[in-house]
N, C-alpha and C. Protein backbone atom coordinates (compact mmCIF):
# COMPACT_ATOMS: atom_id res chain seq x y z
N UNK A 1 0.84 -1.17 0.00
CA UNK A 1 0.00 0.00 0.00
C UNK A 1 0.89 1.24 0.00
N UNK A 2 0.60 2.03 -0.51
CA UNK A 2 0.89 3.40 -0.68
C UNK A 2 0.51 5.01 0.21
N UNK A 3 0.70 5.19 0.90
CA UNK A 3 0.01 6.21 1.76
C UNK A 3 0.47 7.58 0.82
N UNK A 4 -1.00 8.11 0.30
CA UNK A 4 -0.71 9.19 0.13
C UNK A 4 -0.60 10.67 0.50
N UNK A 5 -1.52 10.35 1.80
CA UNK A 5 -2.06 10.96 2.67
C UNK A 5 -2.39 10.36 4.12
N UNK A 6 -2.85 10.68 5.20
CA UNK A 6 -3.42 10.22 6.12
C UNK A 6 -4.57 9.74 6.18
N UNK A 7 -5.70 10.09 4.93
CA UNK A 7 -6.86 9.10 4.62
C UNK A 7 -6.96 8.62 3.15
N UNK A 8 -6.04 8.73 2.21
CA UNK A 8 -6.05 8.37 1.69
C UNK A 8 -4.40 7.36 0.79
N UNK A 9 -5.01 6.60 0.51
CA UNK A 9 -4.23 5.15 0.05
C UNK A 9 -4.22 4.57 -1.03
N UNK A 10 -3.18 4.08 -1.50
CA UNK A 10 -3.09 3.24 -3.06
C UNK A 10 -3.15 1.34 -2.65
N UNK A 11 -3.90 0.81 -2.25
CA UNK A 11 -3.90 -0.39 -2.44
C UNK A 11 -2.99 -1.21 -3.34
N UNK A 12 -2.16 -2.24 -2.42
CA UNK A 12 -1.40 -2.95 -3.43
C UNK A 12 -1.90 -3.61 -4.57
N UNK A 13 -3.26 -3.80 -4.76
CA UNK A 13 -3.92 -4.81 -5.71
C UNK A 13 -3.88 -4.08 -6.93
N UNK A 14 -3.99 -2.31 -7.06
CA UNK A 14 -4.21 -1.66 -7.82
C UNK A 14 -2.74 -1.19 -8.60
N UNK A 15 -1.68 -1.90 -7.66
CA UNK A 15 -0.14 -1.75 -8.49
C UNK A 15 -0.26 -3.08 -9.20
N UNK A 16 0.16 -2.92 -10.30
CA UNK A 16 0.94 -3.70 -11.32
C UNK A 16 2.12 -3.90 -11.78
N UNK A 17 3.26 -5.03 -10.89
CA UNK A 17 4.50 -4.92 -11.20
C UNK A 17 5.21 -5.89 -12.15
N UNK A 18 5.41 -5.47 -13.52
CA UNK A 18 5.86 -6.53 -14.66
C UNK A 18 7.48 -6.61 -14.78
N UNK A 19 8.06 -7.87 -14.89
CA UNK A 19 9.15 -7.38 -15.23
C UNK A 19 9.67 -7.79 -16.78
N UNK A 20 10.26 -6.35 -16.96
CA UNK A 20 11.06 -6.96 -18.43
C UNK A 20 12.47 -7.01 -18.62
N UNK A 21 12.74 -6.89 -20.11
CA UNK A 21 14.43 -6.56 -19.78
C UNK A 21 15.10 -5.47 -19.98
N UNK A 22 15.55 -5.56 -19.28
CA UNK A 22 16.69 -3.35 -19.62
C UNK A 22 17.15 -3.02 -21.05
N UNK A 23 17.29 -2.38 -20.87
CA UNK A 23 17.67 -1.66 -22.17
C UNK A 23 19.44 -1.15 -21.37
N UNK A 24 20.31 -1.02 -22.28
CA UNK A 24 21.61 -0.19 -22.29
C UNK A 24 22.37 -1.31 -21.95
N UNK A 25 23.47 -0.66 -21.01
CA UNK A 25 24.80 -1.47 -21.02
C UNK A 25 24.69 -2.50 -19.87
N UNK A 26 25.02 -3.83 -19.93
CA UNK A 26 25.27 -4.65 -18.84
C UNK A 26 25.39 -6.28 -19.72
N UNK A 27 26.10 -6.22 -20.50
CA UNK A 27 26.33 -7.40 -21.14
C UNK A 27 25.04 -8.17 -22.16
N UNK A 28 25.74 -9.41 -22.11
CA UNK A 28 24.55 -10.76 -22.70
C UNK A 28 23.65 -10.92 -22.09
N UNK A 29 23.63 -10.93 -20.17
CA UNK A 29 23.28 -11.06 -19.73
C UNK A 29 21.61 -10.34 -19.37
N UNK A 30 21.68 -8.86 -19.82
CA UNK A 30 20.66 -7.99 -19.89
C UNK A 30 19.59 -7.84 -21.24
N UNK A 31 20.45 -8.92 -22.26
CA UNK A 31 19.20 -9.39 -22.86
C UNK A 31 18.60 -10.65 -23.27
N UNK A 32 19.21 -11.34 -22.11
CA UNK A 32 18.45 -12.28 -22.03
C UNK A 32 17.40 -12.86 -20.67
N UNK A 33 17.49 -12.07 -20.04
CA UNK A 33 16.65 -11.90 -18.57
C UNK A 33 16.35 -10.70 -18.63
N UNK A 34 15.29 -10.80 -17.80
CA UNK A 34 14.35 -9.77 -17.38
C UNK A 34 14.61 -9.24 -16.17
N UNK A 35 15.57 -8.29 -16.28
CA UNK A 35 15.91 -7.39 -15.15
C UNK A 35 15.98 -6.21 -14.69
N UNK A 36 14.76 -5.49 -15.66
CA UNK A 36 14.33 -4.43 -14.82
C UNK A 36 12.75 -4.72 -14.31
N UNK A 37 12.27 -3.65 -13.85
CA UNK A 37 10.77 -3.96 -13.09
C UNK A 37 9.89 -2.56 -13.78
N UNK A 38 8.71 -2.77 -14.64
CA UNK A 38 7.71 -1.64 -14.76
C UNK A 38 6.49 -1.94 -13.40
N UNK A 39 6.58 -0.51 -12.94
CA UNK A 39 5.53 -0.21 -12.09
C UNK A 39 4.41 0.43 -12.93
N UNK A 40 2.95 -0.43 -13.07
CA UNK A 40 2.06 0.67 -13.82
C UNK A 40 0.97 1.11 -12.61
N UNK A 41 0.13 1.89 -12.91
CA UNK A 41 -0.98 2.16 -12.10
C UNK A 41 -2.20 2.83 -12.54
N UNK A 42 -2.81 2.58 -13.41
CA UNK A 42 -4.21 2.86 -13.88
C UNK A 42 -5.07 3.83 -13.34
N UNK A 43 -4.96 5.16 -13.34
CA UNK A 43 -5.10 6.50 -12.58
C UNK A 43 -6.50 6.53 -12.41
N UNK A 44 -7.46 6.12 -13.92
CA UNK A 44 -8.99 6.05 -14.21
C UNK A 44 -9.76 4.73 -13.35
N UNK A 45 -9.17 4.13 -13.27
CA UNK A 45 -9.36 2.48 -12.82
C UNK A 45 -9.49 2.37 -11.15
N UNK A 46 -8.41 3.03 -10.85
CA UNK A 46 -8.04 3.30 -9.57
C UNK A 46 -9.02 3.78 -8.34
N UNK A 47 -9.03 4.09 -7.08
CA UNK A 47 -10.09 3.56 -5.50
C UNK A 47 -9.58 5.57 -5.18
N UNK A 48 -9.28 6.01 -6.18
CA UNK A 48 -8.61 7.30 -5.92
C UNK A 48 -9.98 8.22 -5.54
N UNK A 49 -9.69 9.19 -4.78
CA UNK A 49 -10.95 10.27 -4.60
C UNK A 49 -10.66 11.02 -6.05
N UNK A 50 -12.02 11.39 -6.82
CA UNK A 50 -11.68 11.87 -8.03
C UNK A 50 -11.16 13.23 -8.19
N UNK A 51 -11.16 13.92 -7.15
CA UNK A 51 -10.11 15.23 -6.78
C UNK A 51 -8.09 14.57 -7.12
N UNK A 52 -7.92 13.64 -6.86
CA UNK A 52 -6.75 13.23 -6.80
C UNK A 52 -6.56 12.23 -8.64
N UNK A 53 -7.66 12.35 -9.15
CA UNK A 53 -7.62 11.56 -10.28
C UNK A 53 -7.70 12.73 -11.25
N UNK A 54 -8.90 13.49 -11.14
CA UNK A 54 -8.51 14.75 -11.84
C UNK A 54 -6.81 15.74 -12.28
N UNK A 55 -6.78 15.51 -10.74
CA UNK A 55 -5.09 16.32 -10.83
C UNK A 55 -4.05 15.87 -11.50
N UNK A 56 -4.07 14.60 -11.24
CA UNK A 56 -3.08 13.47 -12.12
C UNK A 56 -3.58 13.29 -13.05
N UNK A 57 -4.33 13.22 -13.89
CA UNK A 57 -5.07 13.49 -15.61
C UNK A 57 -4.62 14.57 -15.93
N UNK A 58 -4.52 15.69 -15.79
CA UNK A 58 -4.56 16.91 -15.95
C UNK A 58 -2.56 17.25 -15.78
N UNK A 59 -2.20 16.86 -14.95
CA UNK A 59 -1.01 17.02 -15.25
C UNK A 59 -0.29 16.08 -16.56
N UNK A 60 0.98 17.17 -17.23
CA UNK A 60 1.58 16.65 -18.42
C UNK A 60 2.54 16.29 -17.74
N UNK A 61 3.18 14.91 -17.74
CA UNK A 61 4.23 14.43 -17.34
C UNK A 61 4.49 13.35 -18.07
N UNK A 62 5.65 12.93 -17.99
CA UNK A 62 6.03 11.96 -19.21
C UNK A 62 6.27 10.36 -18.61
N UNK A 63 5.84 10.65 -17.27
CA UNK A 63 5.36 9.13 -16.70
C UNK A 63 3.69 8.80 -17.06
N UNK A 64 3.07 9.46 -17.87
CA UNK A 64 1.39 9.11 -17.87
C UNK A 64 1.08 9.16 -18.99
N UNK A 65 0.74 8.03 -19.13
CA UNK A 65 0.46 7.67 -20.47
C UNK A 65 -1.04 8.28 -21.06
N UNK A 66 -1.32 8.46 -22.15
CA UNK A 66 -2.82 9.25 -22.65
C UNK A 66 -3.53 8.27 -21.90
N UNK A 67 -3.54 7.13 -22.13
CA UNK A 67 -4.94 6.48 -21.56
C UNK A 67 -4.58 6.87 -20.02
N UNK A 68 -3.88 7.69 -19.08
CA UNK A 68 -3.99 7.66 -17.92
C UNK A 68 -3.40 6.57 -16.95
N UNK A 69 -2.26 6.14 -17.33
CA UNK A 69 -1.76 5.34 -16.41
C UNK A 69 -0.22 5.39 -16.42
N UNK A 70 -0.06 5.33 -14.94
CA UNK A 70 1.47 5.88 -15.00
C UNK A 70 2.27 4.56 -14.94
N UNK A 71 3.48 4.64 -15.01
CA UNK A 71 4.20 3.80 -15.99
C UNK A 71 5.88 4.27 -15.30
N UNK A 72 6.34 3.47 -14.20
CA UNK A 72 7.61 3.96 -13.88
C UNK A 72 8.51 2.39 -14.11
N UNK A 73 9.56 2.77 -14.55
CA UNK A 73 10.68 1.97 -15.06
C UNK A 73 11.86 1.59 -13.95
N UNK A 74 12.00 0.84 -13.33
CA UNK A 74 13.47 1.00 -12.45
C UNK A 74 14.43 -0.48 -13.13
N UNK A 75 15.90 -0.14 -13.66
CA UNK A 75 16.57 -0.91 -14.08
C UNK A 75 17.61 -0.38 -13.83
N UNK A 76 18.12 0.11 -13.11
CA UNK A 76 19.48 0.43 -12.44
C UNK A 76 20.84 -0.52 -12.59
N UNK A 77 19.83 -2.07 -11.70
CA UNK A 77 20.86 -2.67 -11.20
C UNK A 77 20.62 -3.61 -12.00
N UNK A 78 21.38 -4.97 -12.67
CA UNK A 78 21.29 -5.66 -13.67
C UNK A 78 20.61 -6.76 -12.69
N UNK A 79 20.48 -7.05 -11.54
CA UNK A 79 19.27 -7.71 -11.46
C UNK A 79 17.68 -7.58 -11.08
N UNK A 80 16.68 -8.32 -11.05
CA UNK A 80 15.59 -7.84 -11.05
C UNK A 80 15.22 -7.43 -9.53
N UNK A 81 15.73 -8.19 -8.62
CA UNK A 81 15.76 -8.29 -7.50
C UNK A 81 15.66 -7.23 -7.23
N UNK A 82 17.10 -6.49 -7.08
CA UNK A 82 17.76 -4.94 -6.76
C UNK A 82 17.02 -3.98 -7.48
N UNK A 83 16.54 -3.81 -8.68
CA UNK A 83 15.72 -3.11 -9.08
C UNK A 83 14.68 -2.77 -8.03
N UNK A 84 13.60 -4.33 -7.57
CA UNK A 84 12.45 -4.39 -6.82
C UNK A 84 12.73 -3.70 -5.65
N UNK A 85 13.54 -4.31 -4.96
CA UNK A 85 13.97 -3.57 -3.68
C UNK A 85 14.19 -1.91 -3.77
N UNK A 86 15.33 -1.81 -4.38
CA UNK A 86 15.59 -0.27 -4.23
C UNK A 86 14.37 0.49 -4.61
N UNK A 87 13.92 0.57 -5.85
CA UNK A 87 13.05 1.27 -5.95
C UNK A 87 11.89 1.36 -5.66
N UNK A 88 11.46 0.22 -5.90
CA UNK A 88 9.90 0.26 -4.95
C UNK A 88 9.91 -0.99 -3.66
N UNK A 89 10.18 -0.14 -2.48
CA UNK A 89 10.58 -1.12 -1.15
C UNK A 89 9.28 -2.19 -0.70
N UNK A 90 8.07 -1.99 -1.18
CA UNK A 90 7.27 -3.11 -0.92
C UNK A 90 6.64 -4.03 -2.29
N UNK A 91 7.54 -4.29 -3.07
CA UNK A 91 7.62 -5.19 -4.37
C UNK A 91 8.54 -6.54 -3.93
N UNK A 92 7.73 -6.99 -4.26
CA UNK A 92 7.42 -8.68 -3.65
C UNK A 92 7.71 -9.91 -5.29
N UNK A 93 8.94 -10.45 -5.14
CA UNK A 93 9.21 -11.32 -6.94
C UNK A 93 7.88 -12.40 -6.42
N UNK A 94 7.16 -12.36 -7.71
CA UNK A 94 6.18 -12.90 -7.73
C UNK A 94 6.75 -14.75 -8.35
């Protein structure tokens, strides 16, 4: 879960964590495993108060995709693991 506030929350059910494979430098090894992690989150879809769905629609940022769903990438570390961990601390390898 996500606290975005003190009453309000992102439910883990409503994250979507896929993993694929990195892009750039880290050998053979980075394209043939899947070792980075996409975080998506479906802004329209989402348990959000629509004050907080509005705002995030409405902002231009280049994590949100037109259909409204944000879309963060972590591939730092050439494994998937370290990706999960560092960047998003309650991502769980499925």
């Amino acid at each position: 879960m996500i606290e975005l506030s003190r009453n309000v929350s992102i439910p883990d059910h409503e994250l979507e964590f896929t993993a694929i494979r990195a892009q750039g430098a880290g050998g053979q090894h980075v394209n043939k495993a899947s070792t980075a992690i996409h975080l998506r989150f479906d802004i329209r879809a989402s348990s959000l108060p629509e004050y907080y769905k509005e705002s995030l629609l409405a902002a231009s940022h280049h994590l949100i995709t037109s259909e409204g769903v944000i879309v963060i990438k972590a591939q730092e570390y050439r494994s998937q693991e370290m990706n999960g961990k560092r960047h998003f601390p309650d991502w769980r390898r499925s």
